[in-house]
Protein backbone atom coordinates (compact mmCIF):
# COMPACT_ATOMS: atom_id res chain seq x y z
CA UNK A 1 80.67 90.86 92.65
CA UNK A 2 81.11 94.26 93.00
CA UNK A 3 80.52 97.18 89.85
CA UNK A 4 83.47 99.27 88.38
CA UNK A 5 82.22 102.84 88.16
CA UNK A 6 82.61 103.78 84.76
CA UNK A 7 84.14 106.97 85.50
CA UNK A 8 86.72 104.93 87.00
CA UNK A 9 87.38 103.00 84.05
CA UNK A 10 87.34 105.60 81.93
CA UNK A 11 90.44 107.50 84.12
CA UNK A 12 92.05 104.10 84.26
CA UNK A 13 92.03 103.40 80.47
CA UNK A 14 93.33 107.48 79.79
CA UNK A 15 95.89 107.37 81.77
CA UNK A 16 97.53 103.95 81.61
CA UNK A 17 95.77 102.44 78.37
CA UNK A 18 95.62 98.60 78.04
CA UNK A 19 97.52 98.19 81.12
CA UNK A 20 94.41 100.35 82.96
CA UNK A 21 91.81 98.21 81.16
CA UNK A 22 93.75 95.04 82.43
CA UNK A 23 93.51 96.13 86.03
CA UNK A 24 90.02 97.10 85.37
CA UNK A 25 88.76 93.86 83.99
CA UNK A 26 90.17 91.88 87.16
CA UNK A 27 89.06 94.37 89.91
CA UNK A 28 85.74 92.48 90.32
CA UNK A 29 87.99 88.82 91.13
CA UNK A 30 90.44 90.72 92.73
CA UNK A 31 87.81 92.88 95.37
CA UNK A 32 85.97 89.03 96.06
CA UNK A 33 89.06 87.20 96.50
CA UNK A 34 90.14 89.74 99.30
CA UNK A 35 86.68 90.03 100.80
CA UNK A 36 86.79 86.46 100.98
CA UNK A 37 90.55 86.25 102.46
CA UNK A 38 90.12 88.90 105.10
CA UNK A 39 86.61 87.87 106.50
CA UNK A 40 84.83 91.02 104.67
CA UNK A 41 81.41 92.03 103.35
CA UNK A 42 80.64 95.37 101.59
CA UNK A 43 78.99 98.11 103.40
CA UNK A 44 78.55 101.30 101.09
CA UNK A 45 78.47 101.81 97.67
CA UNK A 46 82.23 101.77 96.05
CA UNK A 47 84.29 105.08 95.84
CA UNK A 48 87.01 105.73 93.90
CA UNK A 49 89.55 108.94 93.01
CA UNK A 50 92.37 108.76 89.81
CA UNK A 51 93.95 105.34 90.91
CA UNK A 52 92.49 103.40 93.40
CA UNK A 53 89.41 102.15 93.86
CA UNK A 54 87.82 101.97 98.03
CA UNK A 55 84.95 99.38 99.17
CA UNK A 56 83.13 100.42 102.70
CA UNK A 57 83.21 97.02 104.50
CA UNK A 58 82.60 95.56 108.04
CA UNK A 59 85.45 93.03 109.48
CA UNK A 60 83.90 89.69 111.03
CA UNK A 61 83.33 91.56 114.36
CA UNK A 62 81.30 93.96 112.68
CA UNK A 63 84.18 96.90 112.66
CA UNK A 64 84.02 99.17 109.87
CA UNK A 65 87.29 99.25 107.25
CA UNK A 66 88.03 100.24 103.76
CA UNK A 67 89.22 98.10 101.07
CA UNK A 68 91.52 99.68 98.87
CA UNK A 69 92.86 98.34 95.54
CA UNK A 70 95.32 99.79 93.37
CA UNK A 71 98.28 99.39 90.52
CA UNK A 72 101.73 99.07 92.68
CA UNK A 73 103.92 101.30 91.01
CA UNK A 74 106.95 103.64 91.78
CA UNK A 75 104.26 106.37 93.62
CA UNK A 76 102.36 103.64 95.84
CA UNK A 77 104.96 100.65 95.95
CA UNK A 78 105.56 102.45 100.05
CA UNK A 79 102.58 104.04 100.61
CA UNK A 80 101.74 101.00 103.12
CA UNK A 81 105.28 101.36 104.66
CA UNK A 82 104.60 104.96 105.51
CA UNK A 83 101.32 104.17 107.30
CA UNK A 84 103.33 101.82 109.25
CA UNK A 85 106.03 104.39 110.33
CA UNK A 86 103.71 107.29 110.67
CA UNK A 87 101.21 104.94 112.63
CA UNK A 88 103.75 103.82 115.40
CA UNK A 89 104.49 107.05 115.39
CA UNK A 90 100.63 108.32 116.24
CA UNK A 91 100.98 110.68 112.96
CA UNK A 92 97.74 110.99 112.54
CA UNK A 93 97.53 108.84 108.85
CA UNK A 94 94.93 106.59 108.54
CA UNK A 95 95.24 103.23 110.16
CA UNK A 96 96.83 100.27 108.07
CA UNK A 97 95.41 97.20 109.37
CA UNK A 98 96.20 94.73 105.99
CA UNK A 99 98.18 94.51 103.21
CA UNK A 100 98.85 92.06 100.18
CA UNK A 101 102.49 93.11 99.01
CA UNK A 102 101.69 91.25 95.50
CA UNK A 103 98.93 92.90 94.57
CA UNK A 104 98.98 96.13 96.82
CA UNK A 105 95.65 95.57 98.20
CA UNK A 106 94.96 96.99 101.39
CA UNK A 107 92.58 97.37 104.48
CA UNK A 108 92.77 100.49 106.18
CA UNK A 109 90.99 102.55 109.12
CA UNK A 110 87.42 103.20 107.87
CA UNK A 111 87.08 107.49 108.10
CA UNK A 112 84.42 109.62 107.41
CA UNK A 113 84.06 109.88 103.78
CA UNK A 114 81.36 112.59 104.10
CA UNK A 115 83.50 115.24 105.91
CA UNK A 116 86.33 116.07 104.01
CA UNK A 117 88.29 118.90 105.23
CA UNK A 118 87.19 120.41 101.96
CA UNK A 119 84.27 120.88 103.00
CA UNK A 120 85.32 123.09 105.74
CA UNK A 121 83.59 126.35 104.54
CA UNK A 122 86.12 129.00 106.22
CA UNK A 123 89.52 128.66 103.71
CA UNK A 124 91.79 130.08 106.80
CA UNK A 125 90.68 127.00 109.13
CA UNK A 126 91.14 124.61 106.37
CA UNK A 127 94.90 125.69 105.88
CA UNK A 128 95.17 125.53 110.02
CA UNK A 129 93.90 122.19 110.11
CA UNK A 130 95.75 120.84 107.10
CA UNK A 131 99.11 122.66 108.35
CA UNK A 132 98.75 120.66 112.13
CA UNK A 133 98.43 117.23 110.15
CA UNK A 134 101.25 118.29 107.89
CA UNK A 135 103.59 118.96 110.97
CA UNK A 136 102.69 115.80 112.51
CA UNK A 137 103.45 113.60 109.48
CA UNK A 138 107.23 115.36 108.40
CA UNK A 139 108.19 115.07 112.05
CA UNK A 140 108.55 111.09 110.86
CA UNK A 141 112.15 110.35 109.75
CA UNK A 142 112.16 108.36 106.38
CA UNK A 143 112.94 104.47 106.90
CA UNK A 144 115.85 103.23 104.48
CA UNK A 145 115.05 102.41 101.08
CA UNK A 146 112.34 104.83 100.70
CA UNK A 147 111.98 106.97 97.33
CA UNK A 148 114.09 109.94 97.42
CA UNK A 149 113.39 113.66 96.65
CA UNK A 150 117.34 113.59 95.52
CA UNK A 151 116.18 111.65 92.58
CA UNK A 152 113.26 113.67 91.98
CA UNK A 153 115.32 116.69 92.23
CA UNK A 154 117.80 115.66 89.39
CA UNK A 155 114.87 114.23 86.92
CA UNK A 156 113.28 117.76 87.30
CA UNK A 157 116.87 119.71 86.64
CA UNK A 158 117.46 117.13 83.54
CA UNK A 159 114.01 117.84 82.27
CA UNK A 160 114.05 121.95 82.60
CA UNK A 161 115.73 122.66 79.61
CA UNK A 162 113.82 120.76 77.23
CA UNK A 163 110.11 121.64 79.32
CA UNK A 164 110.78 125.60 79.28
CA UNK A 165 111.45 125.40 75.11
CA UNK A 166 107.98 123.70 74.73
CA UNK A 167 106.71 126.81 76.05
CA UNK A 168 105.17 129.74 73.91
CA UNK A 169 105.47 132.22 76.26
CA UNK A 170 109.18 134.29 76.56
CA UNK A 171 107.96 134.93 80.19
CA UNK A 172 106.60 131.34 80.80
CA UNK A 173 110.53 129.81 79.63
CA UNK A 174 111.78 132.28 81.83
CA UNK A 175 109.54 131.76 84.59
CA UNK A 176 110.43 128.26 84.52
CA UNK A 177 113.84 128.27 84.45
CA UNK A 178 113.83 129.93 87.82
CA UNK A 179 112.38 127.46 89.36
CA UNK A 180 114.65 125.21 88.27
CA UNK A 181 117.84 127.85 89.52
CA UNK A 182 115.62 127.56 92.46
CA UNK A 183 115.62 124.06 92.46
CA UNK A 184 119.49 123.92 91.60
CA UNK A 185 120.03 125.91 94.77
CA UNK A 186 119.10 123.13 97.47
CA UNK A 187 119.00 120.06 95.95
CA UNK A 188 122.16 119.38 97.72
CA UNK A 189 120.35 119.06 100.98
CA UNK A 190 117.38 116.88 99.57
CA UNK A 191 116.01 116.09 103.19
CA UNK A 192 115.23 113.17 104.93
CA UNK A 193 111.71 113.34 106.33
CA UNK A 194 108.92 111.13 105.44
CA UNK A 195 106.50 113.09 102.90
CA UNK A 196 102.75 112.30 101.89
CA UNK A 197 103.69 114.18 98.67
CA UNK A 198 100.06 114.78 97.83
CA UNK A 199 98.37 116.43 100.96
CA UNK A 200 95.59 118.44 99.46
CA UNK A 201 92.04 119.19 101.32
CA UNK A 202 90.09 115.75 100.02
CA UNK A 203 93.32 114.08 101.23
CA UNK A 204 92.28 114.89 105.11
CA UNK A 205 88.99 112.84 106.16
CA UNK A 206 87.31 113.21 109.49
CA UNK A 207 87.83 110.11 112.16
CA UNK A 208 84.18 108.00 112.32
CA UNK A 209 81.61 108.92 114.92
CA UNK A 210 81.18 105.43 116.18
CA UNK A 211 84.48 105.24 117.19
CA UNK A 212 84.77 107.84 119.42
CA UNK A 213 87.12 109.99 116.55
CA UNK A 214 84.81 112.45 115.08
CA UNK A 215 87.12 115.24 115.75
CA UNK A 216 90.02 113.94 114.28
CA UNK A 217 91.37 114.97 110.85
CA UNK A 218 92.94 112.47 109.66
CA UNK A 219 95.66 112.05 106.29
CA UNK A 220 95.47 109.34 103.72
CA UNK A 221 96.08 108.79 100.10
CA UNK A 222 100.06 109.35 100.54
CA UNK A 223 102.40 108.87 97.34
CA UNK A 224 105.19 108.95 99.56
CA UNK A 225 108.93 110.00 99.51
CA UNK A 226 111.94 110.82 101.51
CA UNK A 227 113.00 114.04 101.34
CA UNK A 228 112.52 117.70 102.56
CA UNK A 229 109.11 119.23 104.17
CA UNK A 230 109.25 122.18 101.71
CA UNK A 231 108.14 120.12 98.55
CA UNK A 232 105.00 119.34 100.80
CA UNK A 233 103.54 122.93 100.65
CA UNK A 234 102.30 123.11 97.08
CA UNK A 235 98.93 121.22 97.52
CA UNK A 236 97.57 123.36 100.06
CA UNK A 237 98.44 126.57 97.93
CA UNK A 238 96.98 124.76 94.60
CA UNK A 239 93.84 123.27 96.34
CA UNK A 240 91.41 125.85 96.68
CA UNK A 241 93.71 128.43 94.68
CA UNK A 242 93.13 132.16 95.95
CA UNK A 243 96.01 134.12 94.60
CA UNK A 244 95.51 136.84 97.50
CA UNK A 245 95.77 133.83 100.05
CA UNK A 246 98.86 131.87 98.54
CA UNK A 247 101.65 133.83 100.67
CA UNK A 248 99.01 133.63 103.95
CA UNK A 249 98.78 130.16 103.85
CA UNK A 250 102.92 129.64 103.03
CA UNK A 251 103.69 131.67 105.78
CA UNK A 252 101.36 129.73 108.36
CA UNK A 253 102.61 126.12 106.63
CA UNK A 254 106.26 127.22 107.23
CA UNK A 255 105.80 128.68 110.53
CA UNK A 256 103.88 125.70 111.34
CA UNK A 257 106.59 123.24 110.45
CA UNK A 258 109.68 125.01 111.49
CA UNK A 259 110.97 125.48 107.73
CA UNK A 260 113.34 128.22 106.36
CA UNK A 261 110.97 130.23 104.12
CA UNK A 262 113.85 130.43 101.12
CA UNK A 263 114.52 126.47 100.87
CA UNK A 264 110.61 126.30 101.42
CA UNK A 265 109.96 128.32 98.32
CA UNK A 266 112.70 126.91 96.36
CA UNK A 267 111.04 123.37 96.78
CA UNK A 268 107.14 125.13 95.98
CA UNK A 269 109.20 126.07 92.64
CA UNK A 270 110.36 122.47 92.08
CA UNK A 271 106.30 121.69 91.96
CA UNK A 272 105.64 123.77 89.65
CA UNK A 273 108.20 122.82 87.73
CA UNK A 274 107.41 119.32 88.11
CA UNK A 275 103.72 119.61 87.16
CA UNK A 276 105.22 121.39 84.04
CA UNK A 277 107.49 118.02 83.17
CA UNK A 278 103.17 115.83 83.39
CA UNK A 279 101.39 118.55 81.23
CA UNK A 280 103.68 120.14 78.93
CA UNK A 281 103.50 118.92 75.17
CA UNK A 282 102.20 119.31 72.49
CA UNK A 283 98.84 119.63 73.51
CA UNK A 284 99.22 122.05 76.13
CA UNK A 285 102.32 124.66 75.66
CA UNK A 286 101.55 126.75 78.64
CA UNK A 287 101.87 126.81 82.22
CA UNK A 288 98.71 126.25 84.85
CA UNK A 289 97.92 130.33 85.63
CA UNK A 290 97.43 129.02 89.07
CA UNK A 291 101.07 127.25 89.39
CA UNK A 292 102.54 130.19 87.42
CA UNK A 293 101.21 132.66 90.17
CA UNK A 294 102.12 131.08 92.76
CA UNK A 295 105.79 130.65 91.37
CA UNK A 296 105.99 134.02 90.41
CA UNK A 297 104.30 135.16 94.39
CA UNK A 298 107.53 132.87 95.59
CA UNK A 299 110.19 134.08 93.19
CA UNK A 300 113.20 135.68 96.08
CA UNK A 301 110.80 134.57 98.89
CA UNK A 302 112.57 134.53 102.15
């Protein structure tokens, strides 16, 4: 049986309450029923990030894989049809080799867990590397029935009003009702790419050693959607925030993946407005000074 890591537990139980302590409670059944099913044993300690939880195993012929369990909800109910697409594709997103739709378990391609492009010391390399990936996965047209940045896009607009008068800040409301003018502007052409949604540096692993891969970098952890490239950029500016760096690195990611640098921007906006919708309340009544820079470094970018 294996151990929940307490730090786990405790991120499961803040941000979903009983319904994380539920999933919790059954994740030692639920990792030995699918260790059992897919002819696994464990083969590292267990790792986990906000909502999934990964055991190292080796298949029956001894190949290494990751089991990964998590809640199915509205951000991972497709995360195992994007691998699909985005591995016949050779997209360079870790390798889907099992999946339970019930319970959203998984078996994926086993990558380095010890060389996460974060870990790249140089910043500017980082941001290449991460930009190449990026390209490779938005060049993947959305399959039908996908999540859609439309609907995204008109939650956010709905929500502006009410998020910018939680505010304290006169230039904070104001700030944030740009981005949502920004926002406004293009929501009409919402895209129709296939987006990880969440590609920061821990998101890119290297490819194993034994396998011949070691120089591969390699994207997992998608919450994806359908929609346009430009709402991808906002990890890679957030991630290792340098405010003197932020219009480098949206420069290279736009050049990199063919995007108009206005729509681009306008979609960075709709992050920041959309992190403001998660955080904004009565416990918190300003914006991130990192997302507020970079909105106000993007304000008329074209």
């Amino acid at each position: 049986m294996i151990e929940v890591p307490e730090g786990f537990a405790s991120v499961q139980a803040e941000l979903r309450g009983a319904a994380g302590r539920a999933f919790v409670a059954g994740l030692p059944g639920l990792a030995e029923g699918f260790l059992d099913r897919w002819g696994l044993r464990p083969d590292g300690p267990v790792m986990y990030g906000m909502c999934a939880l990964v055991l190292p195993v080796r298949r029956e012929d001894g190949g290494p894989a990751a089991l990964k369990l998590q809640s199915v909800d509205e951000e991972t109910v497709d995360e195992p049809v994007a691998l699909r697409e985005w591995g016949a594709a050779g997209a360079g997103a870790v390798g889907l080799l099992e999946h339970d739709p019930e319970t959203g378990a998984m078996l994926l391609q086993r990558l380095d867990e010890r060389r996460p492009l974060n870990g790249l010391a140089d910043g500017r390399e980082a941001a290449r590397i991460l930009a190449g990936v990026l390209a490779r996965l938005v060049a993947v047209p959305a399959p039908e029935g996908m999540r859609r940045l439309s609907g995204v896009a008109a939650r956010m607009l709905a929500a502006a009003p009410g998020v910018a008068a939680e505010l304290a800040g006169e230039d904070e409301r104001r700030l944030l009702l740009d981005c949502a003018a920004a926002v406004r502007e293009v929501a009409g052409e919402p895209g129709d790419r296939l987006l990880h949604w969440d590609l920061h540096y821990d998101n890119i692993l290297a490819g194993r050693a034994e396998e011949g891969r070691s120089g591969e970098w390699i994207a997992l952890d998608p919450k994806p959607l359908a929609g346009d490239p430009g709402f991808e950029l906002f990890p890679a500016l957030d991630n290792r925030f340098e405010a003197s760096e932020v219009l480098w690195r949206f420069d290279l990611l736009t050049e990199a993946l063919g995007l108009d640098r206005g729509r681009a921007a306008a979609w960075t906006m709709g992050r920041v407005l959309q992190n403001a919708m998660w955080t904004t309340g009565e416990w918190t009544r300003r914006l991130s000074p990192d997302h507020a820079e970079i909105a106000r470094l993007l304000r008329g970018r074209n």
